[in-house]
Protein backbone atom coordinates (compact mmCIF):
# COMPACT_ATOMS: atom_id res chain seq x y z
CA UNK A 1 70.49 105.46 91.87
CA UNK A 2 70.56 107.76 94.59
CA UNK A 3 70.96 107.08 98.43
CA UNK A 4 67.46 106.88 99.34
CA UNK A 5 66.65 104.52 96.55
CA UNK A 6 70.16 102.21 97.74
CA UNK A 7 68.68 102.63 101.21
CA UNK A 8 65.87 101.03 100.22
CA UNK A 9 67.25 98.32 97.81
CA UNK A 10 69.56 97.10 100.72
CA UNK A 11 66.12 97.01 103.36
CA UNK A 12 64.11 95.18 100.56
CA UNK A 13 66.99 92.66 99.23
CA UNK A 14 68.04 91.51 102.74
CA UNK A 15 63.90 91.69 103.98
CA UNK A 16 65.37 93.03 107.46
CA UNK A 17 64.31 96.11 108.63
CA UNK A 18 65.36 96.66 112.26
CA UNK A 19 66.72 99.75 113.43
CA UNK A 20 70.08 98.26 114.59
CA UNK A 21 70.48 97.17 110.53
CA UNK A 22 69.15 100.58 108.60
CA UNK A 23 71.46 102.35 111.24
CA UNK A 24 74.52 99.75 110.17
CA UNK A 25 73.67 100.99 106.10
CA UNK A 26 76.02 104.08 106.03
CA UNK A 27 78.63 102.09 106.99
CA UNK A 28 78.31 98.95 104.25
CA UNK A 29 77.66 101.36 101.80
CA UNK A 30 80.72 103.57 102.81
CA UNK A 31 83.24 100.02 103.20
CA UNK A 32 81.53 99.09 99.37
CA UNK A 33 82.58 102.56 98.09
CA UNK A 34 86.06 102.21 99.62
CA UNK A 35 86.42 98.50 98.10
CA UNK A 36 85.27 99.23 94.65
CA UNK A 37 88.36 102.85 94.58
CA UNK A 38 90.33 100.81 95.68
CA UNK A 39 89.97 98.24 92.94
CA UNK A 40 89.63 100.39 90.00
CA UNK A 41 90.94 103.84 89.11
CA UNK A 42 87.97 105.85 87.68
CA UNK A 43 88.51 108.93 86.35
CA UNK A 44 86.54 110.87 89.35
CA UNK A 45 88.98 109.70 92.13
CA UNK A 46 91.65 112.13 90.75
CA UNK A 47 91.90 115.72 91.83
CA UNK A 48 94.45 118.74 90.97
CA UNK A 49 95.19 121.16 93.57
CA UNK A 50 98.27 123.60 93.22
CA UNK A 51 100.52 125.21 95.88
CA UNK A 52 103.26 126.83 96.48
CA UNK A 53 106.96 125.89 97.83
CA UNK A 54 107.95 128.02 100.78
CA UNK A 55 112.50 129.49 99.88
CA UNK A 56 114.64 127.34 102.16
CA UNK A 57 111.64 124.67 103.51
CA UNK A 58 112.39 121.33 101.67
CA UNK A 59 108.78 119.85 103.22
CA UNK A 60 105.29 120.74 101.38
CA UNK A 61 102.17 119.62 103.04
CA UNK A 62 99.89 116.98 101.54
CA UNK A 63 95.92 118.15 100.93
CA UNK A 64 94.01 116.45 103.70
CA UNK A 65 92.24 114.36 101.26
CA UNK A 66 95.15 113.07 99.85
CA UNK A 67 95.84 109.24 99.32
CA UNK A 68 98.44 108.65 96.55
CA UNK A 69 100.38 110.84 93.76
CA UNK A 70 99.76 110.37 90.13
CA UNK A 71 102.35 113.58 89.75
CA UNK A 72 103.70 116.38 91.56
CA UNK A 73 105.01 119.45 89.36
CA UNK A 74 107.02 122.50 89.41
CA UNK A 75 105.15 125.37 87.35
CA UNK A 76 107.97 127.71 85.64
CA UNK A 77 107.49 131.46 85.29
CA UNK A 78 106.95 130.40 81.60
CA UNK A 79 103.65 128.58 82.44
CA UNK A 80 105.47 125.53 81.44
CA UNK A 81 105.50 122.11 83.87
CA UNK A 82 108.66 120.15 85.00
CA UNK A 83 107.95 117.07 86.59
CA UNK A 84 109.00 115.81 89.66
CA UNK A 85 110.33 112.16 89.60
CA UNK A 86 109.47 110.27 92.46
CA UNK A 87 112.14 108.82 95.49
CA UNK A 88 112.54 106.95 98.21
CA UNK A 89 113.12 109.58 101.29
CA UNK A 90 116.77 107.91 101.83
CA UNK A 91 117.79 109.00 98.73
CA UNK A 92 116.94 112.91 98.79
CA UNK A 93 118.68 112.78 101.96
CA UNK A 94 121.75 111.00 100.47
CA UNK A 95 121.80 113.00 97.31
CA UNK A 96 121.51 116.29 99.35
CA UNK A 97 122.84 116.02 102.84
CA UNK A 98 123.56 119.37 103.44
CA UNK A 99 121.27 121.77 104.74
CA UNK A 100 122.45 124.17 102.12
CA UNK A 101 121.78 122.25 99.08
CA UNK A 102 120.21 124.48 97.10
CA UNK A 103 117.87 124.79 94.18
CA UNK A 104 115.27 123.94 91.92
CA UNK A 105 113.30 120.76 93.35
CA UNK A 106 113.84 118.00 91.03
CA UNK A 107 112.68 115.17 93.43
CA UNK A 108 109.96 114.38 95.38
CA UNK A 109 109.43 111.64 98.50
CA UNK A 110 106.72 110.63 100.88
CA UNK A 111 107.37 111.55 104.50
CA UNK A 112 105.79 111.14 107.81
CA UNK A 113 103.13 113.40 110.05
CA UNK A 114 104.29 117.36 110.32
CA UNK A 115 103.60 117.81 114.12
CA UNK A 116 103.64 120.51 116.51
CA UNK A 117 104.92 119.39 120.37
CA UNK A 118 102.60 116.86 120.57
CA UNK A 119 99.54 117.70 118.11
CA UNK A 120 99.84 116.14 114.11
CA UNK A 121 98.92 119.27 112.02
CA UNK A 122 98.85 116.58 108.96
CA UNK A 123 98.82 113.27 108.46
CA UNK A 124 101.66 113.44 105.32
CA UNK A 125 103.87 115.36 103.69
CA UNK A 126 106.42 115.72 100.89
CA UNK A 127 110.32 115.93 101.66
CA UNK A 128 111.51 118.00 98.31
CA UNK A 129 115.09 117.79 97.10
CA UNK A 130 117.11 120.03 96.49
CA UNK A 131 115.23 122.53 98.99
CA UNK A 132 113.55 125.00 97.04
CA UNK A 133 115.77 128.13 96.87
CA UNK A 134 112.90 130.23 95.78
CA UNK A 135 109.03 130.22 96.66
CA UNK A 136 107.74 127.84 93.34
CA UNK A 137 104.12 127.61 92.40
CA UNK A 138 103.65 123.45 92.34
CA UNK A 139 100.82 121.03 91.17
CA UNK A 140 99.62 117.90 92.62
CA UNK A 141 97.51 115.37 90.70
CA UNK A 142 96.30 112.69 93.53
CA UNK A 143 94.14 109.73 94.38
CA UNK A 144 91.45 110.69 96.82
CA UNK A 145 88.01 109.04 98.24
CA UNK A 146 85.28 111.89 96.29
CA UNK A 147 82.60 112.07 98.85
CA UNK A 148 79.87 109.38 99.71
CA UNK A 149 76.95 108.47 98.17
CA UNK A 150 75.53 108.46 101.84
CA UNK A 151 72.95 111.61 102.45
CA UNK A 152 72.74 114.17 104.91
CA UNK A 153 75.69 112.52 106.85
CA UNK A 154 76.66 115.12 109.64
CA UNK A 155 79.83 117.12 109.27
CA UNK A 156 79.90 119.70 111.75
CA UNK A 157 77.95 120.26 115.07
CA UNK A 158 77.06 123.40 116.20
CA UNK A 159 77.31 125.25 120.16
CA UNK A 160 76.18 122.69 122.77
CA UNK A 161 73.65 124.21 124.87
CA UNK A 162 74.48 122.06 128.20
CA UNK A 163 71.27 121.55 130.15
CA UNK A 164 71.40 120.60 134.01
CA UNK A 165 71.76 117.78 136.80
CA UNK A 166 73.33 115.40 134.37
CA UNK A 167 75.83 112.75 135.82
CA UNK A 168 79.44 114.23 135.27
CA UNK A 169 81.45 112.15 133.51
CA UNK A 170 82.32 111.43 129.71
CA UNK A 171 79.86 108.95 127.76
CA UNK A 172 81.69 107.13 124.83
CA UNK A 173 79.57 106.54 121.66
CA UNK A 174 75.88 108.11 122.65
CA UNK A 175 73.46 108.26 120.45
CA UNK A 176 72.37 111.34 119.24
CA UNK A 177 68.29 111.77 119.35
CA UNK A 178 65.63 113.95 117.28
CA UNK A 179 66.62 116.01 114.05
CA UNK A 180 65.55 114.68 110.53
CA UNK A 181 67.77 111.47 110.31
CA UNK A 182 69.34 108.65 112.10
CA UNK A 183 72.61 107.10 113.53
CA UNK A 184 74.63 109.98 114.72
CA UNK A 185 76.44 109.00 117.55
CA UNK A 186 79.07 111.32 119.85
CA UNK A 187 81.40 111.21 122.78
CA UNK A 188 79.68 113.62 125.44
CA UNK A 189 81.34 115.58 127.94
CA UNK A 190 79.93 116.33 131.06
CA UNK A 191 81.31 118.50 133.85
CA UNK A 192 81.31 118.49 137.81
CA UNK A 193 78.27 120.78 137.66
CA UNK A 194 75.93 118.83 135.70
CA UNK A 195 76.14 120.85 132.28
CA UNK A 196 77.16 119.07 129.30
CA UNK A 197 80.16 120.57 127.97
CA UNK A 198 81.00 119.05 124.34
CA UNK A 199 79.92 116.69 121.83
CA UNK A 200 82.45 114.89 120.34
CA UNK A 201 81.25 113.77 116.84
CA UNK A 202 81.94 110.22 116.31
CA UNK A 203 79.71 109.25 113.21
CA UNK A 204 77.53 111.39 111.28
CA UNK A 205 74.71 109.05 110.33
CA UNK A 206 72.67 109.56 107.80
CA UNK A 207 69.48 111.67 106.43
CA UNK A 208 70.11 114.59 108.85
CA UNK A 209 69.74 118.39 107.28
CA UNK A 210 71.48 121.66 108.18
CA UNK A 211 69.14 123.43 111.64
CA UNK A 212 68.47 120.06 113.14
CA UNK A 213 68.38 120.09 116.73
CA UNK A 214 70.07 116.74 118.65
CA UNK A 215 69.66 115.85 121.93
CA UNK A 216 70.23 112.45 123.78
CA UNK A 217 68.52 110.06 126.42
CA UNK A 218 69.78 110.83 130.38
CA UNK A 219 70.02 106.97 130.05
CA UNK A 220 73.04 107.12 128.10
CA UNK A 221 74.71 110.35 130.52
CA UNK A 222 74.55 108.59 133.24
CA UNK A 223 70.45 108.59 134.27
CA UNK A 224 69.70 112.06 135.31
CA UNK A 225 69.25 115.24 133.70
CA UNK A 226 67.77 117.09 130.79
CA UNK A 227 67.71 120.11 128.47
CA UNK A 228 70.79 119.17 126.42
CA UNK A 229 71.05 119.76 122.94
CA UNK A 230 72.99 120.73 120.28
CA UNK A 231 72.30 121.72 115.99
CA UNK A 232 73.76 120.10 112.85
CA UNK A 233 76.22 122.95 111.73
CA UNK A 234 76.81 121.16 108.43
CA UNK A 235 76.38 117.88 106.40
CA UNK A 236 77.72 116.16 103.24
CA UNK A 237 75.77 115.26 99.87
CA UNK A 238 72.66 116.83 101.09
CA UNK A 239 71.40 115.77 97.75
CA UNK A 240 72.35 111.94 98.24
CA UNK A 241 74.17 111.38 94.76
CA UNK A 242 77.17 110.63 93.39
CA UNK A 243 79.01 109.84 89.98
CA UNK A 244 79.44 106.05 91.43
CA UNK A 245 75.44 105.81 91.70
CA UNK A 246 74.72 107.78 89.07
CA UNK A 247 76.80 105.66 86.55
CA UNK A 248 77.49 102.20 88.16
CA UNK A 249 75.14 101.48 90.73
CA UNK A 250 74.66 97.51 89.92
CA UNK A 251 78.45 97.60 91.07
CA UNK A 252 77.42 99.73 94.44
CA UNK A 253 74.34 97.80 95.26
CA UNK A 254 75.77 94.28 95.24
CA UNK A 255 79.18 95.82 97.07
CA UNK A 256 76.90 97.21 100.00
CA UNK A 257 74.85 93.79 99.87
CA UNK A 258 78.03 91.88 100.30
CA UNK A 259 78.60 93.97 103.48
CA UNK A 260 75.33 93.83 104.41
CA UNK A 261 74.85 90.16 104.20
CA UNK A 262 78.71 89.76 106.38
CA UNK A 263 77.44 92.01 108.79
CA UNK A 264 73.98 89.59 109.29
CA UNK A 265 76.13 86.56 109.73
CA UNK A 266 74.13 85.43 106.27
CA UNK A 267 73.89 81.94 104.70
CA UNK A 268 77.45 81.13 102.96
CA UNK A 269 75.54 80.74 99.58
CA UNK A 270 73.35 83.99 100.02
CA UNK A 271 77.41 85.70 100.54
CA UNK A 272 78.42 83.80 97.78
CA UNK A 273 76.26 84.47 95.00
CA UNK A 274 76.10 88.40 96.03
CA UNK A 275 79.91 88.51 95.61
CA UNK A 276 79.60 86.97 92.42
CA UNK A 277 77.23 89.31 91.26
CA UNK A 278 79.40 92.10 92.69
CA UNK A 279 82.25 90.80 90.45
CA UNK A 280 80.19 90.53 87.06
CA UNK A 281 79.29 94.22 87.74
CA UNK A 282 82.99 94.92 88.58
CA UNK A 283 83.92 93.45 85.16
CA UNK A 284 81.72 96.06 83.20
CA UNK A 285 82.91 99.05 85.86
CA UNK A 286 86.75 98.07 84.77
CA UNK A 287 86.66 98.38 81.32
CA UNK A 288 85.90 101.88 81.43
CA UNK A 289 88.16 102.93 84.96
CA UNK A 290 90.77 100.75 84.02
CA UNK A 291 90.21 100.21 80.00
CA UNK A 292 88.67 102.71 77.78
CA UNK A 293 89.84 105.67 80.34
CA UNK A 294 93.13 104.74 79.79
CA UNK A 295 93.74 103.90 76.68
CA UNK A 296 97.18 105.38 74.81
CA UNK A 297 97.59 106.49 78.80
CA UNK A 298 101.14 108.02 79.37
CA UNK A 299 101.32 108.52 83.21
CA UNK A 300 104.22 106.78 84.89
CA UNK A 301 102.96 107.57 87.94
CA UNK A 302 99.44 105.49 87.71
CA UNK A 303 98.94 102.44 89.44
CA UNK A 304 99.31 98.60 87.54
CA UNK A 305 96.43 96.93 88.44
CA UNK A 306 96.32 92.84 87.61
CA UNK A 307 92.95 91.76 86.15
CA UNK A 308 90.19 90.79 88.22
CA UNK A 309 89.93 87.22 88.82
CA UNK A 310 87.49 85.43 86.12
CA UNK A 311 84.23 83.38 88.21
CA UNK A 312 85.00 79.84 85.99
CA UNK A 313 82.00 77.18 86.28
CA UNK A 314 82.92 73.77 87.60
CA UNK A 315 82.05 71.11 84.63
């Protein structure tokens, strides 16, 4: 199943087909992806990335994708791995309180934001002990969300051309008008002379391709002026597939309608019997994330998962 065909599932299971809902589909289908990664570990939500340790810097920045470790490495000159065990940050500080210590890194710990002054340059990062006392080539095996089913969501926006005699000012959450596709919204920016000055991207929508050109009502900058626009620089899963849909749709379709019908304010039975649907489809998507994937399994790092409640008739 690919996103056009979900689209169009979610439109013909729940019979509504307002705007205001179609626009609202990018989002139930992104929560449903979230909720079924989080509940099983399929093979595709792990990724290897290497790096390298920087001589004296006992912090290594975390990919920006990043979510949880499975492992973290050293890579000898040899080619061959040592593993990193994993430690609570109180202890690499306690075993190695001097700036000084030294030495191959043998432990690893989750640590806060790297900023600069005021700006976050990442979100995590690892604290290392001992501090690396050479540059070392590393390997990371993570957790991390693989990109959405969702099609021609917008990524990047490209060089606002600012138009004229707009109301200055700066309009939270405007929708973004024309191009190929729907829902994009922005925060615009408009200065003392009337001339839009950025576009914020707040959510990328969905259906949009690479060259369209956005614009927006006056209405929504304040009820005057025109010629602003801006292009779509760059989108995600222009083709609108994904090893989720391709593989275990059932489980994605009754997710998204379980968001779908939340988001409606649906009948409690309606709710009901597409979360039970959405667990029988779980069952089948577990025993291969979660069973057969994993079978004589040796990764200390992976996640224990309990088994999915079992839907038990009432006699």
């Amino acid at each position: 199943m690919n996103y056009a065909a979900l689209y169009n599932a979610l439109i013909a299971y729940t019979e509504n087909r307002s705007s205001e809902f179609a626009a609202q589909i990018p989002v139930f289908v992104q929560q449903a992806e979230q909720r079924i990664y989080n509940t099983i570990q399929f093979p595709t939500l792990r990724k290897n990335v290497t790096g390298i340790t920087s001589q004296y810097n006992k912090y290594l920045s975390c990919p920006t994708d990043f979510l949880s470790v499975y492992s973290l490495a050293v890579i000898n000159v040899d080619g061959s791995y040592e593993y990193l065990l994993n430690k609570d940050v109180n202890f690499i500080r306690q075993a190695y309180p001097s700036p000084t210590d030294y030495g191959t890194p043998r432990y690893y710990a989750l640590f806060g934001p790297t900023t600069s002054g005021a700006t976050i340059t990442n979100e995590l990062s690892f604290l290392i002990g001992p501090t690396p006392d050479a540059s070392y080539n590393v390997e990371l095996h993570y957790f991390y969300y693989p990109e959405s089913i969702v099609q021609g969501t917008i990524a990047t926006l490209g060089t606002v051309t600012g138009g004229t005699t707009y109301t200055a000012g700066t309009y939270e959450n405007v929708e973004l008008t024309g191009g190929s596709g729907s829902a994009a919204y922005a925060t615009i920016t408009v200065n003392s002379s009337g001339v839009v000055t950025a576009a914020t991207l707040l959510s990328g929508g969905q259906f949009y391709i690479v060259g369209d050109i956005l614009s927006a009502s006056s209405s929504t900058l304040g009820g005057a002026g025109s010629g602003f626009s801006v292009p779509v620089a760059t989108i995600s899963n222009a083709i609108g597939t994904s090893w989720l849909g391709d593989n275990f749709d059932s489980v994605l379709l009754y997710a998204a309608l379980v968001e779908a019908y939340t988001y409606m304010k649906g009948e409690a039975d309606m709710v009901a019997l597409y979360n039970q649907k959405y667990m029988e489809a779980l069952q089948l998507a577990k025993r291969l994330g979660d069973g057969l994937e994993r079978s004589d399994a040796y990764r200390s790092g992976q996640a224990r998962l309990a088994p999915l409640p079992q839907n038990r008739g009432v006699k």
